[in-house]
Structures are given as C-alpha cells and as structure tokens.
PDB file of N, CA and C in Angstrom:
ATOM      1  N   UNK A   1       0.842  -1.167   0.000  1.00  0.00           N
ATOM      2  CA  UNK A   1       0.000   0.000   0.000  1.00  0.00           C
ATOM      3  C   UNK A   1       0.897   1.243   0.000  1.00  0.00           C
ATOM      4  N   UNK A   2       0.732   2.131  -0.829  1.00  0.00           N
ATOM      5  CA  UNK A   2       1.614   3.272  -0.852  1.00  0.00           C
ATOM      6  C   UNK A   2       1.671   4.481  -0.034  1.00  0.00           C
ATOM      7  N   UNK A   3       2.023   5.144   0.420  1.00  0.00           N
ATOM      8  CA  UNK A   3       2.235   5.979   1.876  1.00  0.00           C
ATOM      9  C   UNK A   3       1.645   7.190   1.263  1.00  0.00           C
ATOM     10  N   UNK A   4       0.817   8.005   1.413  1.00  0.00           N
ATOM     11  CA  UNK A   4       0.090   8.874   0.855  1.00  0.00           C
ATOM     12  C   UNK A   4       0.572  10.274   2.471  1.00  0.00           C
ATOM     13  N   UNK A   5       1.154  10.993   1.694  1.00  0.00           N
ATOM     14  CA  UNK A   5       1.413  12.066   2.394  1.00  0.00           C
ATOM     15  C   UNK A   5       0.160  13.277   3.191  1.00  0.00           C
ATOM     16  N   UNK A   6       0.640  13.261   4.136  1.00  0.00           N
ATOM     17  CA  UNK A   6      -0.606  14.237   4.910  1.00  0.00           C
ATOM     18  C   UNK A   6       0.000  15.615   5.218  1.00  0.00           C
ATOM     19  N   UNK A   7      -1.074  16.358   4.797  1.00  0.00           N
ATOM     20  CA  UNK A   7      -0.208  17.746   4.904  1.00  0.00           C
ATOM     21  C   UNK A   7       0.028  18.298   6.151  1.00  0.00           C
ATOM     22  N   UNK A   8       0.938  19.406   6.323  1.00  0.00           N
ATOM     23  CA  UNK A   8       1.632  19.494   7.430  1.00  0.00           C
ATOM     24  C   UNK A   8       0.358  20.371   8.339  1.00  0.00           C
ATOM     25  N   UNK A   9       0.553  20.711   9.519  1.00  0.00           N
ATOM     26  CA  UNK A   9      -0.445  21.539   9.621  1.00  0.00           C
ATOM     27  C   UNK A   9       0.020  22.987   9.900  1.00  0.00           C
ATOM     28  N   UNK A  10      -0.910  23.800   9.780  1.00  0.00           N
ATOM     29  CA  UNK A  10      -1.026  24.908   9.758  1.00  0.00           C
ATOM     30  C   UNK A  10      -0.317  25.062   7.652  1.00  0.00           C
ATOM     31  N   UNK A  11      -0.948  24.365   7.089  1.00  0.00           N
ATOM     32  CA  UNK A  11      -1.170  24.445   5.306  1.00  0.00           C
ATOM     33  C   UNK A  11      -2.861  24.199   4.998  1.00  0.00           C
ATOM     34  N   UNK A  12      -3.097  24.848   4.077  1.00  0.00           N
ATOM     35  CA  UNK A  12      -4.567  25.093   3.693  1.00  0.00           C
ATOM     36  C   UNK A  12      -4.392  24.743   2.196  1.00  0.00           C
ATOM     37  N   UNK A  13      -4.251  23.810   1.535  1.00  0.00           N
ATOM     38  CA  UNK A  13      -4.359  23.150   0.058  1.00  0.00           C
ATOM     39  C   UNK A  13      -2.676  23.360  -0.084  1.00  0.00           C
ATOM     40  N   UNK A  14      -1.948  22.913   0.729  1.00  0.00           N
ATOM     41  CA  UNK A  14      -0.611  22.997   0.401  1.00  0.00           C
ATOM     42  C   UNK A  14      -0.026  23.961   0.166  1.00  0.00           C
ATOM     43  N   UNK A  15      -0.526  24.894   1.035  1.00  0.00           N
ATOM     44  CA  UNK A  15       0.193  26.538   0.982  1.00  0.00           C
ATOM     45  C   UNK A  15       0.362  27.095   2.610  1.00  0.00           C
ATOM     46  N   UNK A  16       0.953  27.537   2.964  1.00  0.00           N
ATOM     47  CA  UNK A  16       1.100  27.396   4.369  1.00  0.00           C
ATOM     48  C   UNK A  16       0.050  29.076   4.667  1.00  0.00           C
ATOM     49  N   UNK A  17      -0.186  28.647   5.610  1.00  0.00           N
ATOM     50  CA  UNK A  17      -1.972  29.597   6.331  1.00  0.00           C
ATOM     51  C   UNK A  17      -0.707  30.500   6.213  1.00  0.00           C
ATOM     52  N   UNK A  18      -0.237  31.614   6.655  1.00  0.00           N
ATOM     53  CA  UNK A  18       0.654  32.702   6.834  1.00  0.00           C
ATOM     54  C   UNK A  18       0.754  33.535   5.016  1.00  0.00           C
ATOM     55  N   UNK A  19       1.146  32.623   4.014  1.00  0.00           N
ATOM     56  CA  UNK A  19       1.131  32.870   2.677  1.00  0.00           C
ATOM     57  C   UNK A  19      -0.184  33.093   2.180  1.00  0.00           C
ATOM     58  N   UNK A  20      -1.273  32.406   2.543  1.00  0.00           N
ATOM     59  CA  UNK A  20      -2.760  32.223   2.088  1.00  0.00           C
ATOM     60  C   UNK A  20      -3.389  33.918   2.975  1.00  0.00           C
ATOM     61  N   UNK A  21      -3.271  33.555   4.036  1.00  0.00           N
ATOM     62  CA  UNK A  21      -3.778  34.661   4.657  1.00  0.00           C
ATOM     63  C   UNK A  21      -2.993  36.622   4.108  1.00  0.00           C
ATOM     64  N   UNK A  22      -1.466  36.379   3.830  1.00  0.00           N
ATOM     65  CA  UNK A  22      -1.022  37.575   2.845  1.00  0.00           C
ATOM     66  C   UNK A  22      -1.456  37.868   1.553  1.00  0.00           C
ATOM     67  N   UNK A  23      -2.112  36.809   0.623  1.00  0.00           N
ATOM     68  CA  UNK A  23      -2.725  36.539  -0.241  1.00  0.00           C
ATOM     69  C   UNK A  23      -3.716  37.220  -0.433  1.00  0.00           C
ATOM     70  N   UNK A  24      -4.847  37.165   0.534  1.00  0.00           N
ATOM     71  CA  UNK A  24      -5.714  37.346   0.900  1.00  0.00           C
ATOM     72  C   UNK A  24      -5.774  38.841   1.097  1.00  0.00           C
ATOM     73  N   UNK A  25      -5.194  38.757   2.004  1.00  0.00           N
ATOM     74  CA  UNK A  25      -4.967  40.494   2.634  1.00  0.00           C
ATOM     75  C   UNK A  25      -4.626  41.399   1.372  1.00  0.00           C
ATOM     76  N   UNK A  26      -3.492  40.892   0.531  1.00  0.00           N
ATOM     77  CA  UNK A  26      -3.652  41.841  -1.041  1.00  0.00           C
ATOM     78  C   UNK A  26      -4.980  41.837  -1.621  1.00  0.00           C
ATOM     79  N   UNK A  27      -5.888  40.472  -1.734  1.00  0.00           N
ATOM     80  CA  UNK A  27      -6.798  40.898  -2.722  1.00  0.00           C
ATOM     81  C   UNK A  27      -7.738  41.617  -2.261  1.00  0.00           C
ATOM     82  N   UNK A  28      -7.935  41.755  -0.754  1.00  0.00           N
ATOM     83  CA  UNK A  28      -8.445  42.752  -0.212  1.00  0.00           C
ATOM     84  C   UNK A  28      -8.528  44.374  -0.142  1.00  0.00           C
ATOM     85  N   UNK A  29      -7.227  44.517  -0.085  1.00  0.00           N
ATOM     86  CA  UNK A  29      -6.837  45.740  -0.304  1.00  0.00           C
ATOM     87  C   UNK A  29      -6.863  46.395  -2.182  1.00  0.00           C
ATOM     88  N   UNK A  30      -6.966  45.309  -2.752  1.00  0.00           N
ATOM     89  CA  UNK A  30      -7.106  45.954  -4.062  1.00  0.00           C
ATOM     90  C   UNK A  30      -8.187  45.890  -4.696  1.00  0.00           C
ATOM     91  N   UNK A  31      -9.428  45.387  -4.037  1.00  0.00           N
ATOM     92  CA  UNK A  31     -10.824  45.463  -3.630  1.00  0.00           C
ATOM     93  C   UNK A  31     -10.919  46.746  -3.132  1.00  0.00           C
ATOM     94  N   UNK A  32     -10.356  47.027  -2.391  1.00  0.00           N
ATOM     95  CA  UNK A  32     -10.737  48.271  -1.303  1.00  0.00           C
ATOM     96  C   UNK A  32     -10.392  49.759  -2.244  1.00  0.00           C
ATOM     97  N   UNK A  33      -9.233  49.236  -2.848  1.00  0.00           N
ATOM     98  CA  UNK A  33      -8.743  50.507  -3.530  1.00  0.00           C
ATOM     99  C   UNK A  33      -9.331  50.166  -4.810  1.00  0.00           C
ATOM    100  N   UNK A  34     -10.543  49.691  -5.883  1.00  0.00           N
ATOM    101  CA  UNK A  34     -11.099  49.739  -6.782  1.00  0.00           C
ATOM    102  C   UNK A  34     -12.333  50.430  -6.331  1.00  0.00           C
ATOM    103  N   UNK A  35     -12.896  50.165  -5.344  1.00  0.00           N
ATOM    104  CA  UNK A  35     -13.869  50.092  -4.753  1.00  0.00           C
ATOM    105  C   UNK A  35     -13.918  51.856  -4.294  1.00  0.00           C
ATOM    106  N   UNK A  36     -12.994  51.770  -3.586  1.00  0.00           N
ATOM    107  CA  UNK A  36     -12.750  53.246  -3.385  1.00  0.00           C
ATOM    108  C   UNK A  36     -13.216  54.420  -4.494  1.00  0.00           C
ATOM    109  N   UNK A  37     -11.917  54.251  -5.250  1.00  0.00           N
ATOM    110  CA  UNK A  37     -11.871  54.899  -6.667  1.00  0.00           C
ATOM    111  C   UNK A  37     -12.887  55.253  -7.380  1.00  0.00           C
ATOM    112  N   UNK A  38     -13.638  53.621  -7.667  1.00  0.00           N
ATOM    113  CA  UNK A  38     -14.907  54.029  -8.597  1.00  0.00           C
ATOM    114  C   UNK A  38     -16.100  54.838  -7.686  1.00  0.00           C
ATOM    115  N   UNK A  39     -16.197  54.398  -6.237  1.00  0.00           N
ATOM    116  CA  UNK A  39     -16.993  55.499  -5.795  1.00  0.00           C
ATOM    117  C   UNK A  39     -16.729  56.727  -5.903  1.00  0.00           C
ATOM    118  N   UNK A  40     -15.081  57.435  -5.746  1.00  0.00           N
ATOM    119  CA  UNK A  40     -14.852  58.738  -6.019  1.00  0.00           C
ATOM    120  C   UNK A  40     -15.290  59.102  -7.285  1.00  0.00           C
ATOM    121  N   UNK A  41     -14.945  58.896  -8.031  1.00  0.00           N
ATOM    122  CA  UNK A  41     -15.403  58.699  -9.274  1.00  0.00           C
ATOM    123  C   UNK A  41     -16.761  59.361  -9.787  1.00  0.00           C
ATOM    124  N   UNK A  42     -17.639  57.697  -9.327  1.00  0.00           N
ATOM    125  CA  UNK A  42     -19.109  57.894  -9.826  1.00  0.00           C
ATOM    126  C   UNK A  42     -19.525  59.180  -8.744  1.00  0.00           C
ATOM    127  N   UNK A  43     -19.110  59.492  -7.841  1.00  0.00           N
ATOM    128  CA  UNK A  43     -19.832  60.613  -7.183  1.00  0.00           C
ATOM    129  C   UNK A  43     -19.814  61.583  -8.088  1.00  0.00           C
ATOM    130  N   UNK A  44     -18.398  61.937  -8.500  1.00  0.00           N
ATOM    131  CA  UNK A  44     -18.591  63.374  -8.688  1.00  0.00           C
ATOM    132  C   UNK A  44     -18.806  63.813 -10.318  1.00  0.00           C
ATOM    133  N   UNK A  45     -19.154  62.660 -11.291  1.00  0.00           N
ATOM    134  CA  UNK A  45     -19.331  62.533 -12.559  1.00  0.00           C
ATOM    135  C   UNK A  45     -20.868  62.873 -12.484  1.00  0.00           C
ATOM    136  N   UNK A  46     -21.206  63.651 -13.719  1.00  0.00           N
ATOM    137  CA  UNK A  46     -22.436  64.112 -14.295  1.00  0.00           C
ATOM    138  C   UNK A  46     -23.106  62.522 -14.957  1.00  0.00           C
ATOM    139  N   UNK A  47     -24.864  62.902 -14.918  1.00  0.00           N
ATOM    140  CA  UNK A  47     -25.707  61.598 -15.571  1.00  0.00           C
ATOM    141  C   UNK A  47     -25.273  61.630 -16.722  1.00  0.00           C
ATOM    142  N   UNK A  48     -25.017  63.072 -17.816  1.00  0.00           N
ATOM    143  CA  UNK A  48     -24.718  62.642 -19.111  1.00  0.00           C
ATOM    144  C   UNK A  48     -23.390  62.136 -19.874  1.00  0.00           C
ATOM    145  N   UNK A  49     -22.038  62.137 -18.617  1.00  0.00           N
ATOM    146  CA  UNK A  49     -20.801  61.813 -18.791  1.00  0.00           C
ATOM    147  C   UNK A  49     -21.119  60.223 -18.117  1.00  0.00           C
ATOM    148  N   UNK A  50     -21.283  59.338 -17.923  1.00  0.00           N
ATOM    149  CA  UNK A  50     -21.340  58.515 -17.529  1.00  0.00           C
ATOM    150  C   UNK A  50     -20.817  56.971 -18.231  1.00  0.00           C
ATOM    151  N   UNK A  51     -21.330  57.227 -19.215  1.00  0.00           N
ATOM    152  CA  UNK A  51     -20.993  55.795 -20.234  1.00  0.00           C
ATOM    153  C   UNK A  51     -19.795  55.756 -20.405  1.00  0.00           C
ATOM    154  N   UNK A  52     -18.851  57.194 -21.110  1.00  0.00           N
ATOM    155  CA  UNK A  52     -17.213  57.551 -20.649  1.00  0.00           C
ATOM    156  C   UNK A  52     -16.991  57.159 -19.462  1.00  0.00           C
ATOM    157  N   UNK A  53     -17.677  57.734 -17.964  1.00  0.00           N
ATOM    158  CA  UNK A  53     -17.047  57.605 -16.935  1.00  0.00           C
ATOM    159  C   UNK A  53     -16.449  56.206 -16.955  1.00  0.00           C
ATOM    160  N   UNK A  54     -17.369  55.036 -17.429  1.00  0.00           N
ATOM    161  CA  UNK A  54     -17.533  54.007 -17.301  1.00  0.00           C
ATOM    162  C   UNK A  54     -16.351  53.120 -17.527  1.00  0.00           C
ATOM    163  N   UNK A  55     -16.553  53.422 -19.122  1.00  0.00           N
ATOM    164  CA  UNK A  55     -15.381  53.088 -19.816  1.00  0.00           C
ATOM    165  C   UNK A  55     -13.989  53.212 -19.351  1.00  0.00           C
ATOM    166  N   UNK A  56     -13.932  54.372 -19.034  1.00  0.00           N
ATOM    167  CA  UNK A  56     -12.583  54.600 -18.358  1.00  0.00           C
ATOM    168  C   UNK A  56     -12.308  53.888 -17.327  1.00  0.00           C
ATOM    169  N   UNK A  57     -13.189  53.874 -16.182  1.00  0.00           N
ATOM    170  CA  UNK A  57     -13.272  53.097 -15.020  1.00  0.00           C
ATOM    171  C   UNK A  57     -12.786  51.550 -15.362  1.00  0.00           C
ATOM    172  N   UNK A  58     -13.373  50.742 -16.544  1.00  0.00           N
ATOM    173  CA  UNK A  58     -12.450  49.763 -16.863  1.00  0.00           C
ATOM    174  C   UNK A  58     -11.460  49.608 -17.270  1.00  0.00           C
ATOM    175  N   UNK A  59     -10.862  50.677 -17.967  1.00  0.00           N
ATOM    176  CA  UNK A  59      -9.701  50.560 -18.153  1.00  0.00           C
ATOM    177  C   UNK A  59      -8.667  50.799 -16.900  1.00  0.00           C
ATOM    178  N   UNK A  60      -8.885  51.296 -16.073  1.00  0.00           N
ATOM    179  CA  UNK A  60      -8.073  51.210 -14.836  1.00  0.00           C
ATOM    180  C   UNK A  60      -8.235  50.328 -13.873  1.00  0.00           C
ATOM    181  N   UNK A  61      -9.428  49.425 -14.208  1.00  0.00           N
ATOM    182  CA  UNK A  61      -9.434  48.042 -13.717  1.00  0.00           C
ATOM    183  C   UNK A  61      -9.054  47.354 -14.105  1.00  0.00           C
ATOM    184  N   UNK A  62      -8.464  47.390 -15.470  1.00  0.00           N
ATOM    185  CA  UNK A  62      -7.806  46.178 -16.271  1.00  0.00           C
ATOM    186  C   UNK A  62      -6.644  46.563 -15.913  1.00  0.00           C
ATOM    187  N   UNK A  63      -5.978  48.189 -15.497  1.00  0.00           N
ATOM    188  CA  UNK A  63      -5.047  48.224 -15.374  1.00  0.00           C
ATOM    189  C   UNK A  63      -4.164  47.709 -14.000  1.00  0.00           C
ATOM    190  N   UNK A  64      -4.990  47.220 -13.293  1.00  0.00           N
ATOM    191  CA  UNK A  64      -5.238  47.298 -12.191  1.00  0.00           C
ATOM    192  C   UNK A  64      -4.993  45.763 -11.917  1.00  0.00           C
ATOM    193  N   UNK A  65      -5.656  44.735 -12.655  1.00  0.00           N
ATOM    194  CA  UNK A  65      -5.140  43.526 -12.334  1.00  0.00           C
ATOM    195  C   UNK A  65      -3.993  43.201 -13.460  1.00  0.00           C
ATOM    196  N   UNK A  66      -3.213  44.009 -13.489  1.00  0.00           N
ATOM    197  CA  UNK A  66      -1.980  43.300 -13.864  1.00  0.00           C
ATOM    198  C   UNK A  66      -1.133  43.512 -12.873  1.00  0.00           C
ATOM    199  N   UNK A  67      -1.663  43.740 -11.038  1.00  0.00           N
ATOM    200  CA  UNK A  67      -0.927  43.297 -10.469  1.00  0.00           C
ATOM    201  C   UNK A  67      -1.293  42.497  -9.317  1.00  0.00           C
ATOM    202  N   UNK A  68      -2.065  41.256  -9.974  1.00  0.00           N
ATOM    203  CA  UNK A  68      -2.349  40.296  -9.699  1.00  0.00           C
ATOM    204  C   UNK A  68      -1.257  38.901 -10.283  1.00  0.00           C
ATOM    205  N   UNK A  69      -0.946  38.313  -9.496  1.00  0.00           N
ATOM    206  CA  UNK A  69       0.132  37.539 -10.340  1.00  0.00           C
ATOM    207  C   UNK A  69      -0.294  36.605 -11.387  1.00  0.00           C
ATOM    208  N   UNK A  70      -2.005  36.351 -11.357  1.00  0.00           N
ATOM    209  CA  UNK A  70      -2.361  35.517 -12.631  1.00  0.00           C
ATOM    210  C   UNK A  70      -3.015  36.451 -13.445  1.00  0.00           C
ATOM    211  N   UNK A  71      -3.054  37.715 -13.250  1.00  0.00           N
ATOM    212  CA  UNK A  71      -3.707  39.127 -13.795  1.00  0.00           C
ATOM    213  C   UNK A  71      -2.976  39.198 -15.215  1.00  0.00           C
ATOM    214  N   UNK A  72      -3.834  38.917 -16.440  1.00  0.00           N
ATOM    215  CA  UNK A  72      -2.882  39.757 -17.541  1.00  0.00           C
ATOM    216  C   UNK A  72      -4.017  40.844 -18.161  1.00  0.00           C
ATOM    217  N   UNK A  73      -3.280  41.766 -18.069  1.00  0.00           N
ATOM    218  CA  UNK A  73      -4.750  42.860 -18.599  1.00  0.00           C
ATOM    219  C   UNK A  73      -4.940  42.803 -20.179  1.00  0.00           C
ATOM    220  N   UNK A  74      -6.002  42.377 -20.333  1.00  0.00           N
ATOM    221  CA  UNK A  74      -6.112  42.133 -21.834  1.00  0.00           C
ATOM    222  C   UNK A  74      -6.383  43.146 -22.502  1.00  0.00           C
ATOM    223  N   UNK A  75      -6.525  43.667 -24.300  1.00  0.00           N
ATOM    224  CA  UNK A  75      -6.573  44.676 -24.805  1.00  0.00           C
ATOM    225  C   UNK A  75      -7.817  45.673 -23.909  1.00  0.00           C
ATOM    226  N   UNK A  76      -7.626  46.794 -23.925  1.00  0.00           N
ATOM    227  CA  UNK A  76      -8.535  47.672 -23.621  1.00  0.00           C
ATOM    228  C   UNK A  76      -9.801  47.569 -24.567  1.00  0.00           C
ATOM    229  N   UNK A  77     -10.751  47.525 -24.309  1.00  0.00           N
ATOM    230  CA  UNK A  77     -11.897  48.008 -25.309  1.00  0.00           C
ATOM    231  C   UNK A  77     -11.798  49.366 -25.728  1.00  0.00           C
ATOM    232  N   UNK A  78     -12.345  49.425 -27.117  1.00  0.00           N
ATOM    233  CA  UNK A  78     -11.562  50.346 -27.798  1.00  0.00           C
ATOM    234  C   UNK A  78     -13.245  51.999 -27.555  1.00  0.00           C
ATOM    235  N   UNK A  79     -12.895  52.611 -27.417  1.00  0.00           N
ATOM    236  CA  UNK A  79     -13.040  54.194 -27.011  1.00  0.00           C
ATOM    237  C   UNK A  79     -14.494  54.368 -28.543  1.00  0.00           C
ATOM    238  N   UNK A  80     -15.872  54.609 -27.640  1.00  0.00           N
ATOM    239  CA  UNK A  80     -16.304  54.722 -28.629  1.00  0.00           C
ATOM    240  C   UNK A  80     -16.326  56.138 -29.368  1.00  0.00           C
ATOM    241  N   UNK A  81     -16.853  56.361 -30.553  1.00  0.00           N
ATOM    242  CA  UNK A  81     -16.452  57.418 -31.803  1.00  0.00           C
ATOM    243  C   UNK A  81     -17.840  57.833 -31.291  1.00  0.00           C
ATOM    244  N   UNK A  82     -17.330  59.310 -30.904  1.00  0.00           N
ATOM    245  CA  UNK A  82     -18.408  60.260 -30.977  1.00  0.00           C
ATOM    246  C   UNK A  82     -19.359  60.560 -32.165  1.00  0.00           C
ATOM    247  N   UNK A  83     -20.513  60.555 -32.412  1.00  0.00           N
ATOM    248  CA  UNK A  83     -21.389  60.718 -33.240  1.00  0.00           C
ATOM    249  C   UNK A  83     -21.071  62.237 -33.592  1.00  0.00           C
ATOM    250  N   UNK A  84     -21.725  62.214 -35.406  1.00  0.00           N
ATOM    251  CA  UNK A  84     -21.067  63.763 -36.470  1.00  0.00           C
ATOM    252  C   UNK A  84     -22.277  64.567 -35.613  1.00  0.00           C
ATOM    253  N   UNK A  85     -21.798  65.651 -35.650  1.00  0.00           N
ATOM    254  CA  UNK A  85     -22.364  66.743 -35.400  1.00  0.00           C
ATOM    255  C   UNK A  85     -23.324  66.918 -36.035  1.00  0.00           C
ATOM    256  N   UNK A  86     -24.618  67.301 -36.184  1.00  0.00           N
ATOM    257  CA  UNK A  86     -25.783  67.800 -37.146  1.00  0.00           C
ATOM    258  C   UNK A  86     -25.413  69.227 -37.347  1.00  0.00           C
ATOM    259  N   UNK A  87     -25.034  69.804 -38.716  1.00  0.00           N
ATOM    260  CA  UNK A  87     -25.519  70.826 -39.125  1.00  0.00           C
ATOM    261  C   UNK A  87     -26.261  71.877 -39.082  1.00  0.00           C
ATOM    262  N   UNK A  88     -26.163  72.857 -38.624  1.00  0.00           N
ATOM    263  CA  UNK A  88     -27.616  73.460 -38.123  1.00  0.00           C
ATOM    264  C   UNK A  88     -27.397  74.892 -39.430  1.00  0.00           C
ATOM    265  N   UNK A  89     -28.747  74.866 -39.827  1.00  0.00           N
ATOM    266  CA  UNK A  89     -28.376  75.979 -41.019  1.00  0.00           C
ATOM    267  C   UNK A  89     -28.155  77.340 -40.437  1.00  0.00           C
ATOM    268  N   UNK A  90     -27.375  78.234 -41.522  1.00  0.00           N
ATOM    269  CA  UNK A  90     -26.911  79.342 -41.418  1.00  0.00           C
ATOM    270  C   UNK A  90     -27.758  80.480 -42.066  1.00  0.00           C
ATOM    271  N   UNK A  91     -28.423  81.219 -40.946  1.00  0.00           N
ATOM    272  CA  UNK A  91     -29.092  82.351 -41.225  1.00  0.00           C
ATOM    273  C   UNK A  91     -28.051  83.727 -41.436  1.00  0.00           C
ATOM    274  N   UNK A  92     -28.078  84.378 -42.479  1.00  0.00           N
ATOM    275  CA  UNK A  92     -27.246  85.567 -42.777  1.00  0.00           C
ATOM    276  C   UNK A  92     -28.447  86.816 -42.850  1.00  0.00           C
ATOM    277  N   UNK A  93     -28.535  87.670 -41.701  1.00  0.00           N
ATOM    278  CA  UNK A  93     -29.308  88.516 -42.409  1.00  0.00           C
ATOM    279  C   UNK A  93     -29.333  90.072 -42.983  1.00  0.00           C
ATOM    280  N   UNK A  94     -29.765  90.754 -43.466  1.00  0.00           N
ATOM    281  CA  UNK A  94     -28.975  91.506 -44.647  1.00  0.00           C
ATOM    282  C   UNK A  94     -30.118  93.157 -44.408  1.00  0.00           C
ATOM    283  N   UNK A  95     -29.715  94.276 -43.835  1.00  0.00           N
ATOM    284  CA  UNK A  95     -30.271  95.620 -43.648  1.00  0.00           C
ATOM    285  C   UNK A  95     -30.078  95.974 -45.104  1.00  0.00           C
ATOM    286  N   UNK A  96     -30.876  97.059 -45.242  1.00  0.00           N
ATOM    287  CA  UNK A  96     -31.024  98.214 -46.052  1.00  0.00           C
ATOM    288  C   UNK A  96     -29.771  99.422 -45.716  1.00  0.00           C
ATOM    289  N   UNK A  97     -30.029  99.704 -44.456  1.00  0.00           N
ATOM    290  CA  UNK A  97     -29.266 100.972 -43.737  1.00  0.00           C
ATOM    291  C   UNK A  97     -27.738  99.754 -43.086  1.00  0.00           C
ATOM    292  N   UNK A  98     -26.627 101.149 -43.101  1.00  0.00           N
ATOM    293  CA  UNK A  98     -25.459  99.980 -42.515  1.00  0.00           C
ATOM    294  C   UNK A  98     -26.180 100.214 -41.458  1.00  0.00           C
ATOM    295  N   UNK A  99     -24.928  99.281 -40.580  1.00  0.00           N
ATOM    296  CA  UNK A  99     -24.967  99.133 -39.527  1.00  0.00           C
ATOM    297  C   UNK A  99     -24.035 100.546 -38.272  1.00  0.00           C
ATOM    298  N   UNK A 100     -22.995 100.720 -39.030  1.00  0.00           N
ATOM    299  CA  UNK A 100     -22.231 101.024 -38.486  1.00  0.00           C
ATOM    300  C   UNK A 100     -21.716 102.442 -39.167  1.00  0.00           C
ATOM    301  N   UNK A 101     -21.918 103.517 -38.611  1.00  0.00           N
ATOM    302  CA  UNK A 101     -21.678 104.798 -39.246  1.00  0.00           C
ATOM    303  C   UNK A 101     -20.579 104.983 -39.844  1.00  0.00           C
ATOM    304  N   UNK A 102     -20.332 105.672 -40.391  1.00  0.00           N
ATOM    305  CA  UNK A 102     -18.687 105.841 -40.896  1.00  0.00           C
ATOM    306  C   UNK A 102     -18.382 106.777 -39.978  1.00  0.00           C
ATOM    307  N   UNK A 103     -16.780 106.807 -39.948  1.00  0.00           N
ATOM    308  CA  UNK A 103     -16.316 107.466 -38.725  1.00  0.00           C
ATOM    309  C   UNK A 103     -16.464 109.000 -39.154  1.00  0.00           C
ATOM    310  N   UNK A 104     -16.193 109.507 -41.022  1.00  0.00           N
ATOM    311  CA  UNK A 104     -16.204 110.989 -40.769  1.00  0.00           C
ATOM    312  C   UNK A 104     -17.651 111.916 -40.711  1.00  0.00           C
ATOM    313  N   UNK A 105     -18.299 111.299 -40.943  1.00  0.00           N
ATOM    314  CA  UNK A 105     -19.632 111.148 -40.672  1.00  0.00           C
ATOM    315  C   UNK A 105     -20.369 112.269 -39.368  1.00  0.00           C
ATOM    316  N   UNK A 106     -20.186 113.191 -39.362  1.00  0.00           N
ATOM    317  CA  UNK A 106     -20.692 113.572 -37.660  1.00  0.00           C
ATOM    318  C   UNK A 106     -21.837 114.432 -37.426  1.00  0.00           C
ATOM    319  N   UNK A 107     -22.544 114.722 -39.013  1.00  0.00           N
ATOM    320  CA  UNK A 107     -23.968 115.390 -39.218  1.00  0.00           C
ATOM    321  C   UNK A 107     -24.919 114.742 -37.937  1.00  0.00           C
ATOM    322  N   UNK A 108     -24.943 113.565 -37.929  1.00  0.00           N
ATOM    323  CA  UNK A 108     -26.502 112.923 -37.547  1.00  0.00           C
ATOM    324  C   UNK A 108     -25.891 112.840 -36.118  1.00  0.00           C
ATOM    325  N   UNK A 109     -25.184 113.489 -35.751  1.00  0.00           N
ATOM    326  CA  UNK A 109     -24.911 113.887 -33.953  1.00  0.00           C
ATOM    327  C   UNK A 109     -25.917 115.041 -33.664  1.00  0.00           C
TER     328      UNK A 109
END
C-alpha cells in the first residue's frame, strides 16, 4: 500500500496559512482601492458623462489587475467614436441701412 502524504499543519491546500492569509490580505486591499476609486469617481461625474465615466473606469481596472500575479490585462476596449455633429443651417441677415456709421460722418450727432 503506498504511503500517501498528509499535509503538514497549519497548510490550507498545500500553501502554508501565513502565505494564504497575505494573499488574501492583497486581494483585499485591491478590492478596497477599486472600490474606493470608482466610488470617487461615480460621485462626482455628471448623468450625461457617464458611459465615458464608465469606460474609463475599466480601463483602470484592467489596469489594475496586472498586479495580480495571474492578472494579464487584456486589450482595452476600444473608445467609442463620438457621433457627427448635425448641421444646423446658417441664417445671414442683410439691412437696407449699414450698420455702423462711418467714422467721418458727424452730421446725424
């Protein structure tokens, strides 16, 4: 019968509790500081900036787990293209009399 090893104690899946528990404590803290952020963030952003806010907000979350050691931040999603402007027509409108006296002009004082 073959001797089947028992793990030592104070190890939690073969990682010793001290490593697991520092582990831990990072992904916490970089919870805390996403968490943070995007609340600063979404507070002080307008309803109609929002979908940007958004966007951006992932990209500094992607940037964010590349320092995770199985973290690879994959391409960014790409920035959407603002919609063309509409045209709005051009009214020119046109007096009889100028506008603007001529300077030698000083009768109509």
């Amino acid at each position: 019968m073959p001797h089947q090893s028992v793990p030592a104690l104070g190890a939690a899946f073969g990682v010793p509790v001290w490593l697991a528990a520092l582990a831990a404590l990072v992904l916490l803290a970089i919870l805390a500081l996403v968490a943070g952020l995007a609340r600063s963030v979404l507070r002080r952003t307008d309803q109609a900036n929002l979908p940007e806010v958004l966007l951006g907000l992932s990209h500094v979350v992607s940037s964010l787990c590349g320092l995770l050691p199985w973290g690879r931040p994959y391409s960014a999603p790409a920035l959407s293209t603002p919609p063309e402007p509409t045209l709005m027509p051009t009214v020119v409108l046109l007096r009889a009399e100028p506008a603007v006296r001529p300077v030698g002009n000083r009768s109509a004082q």
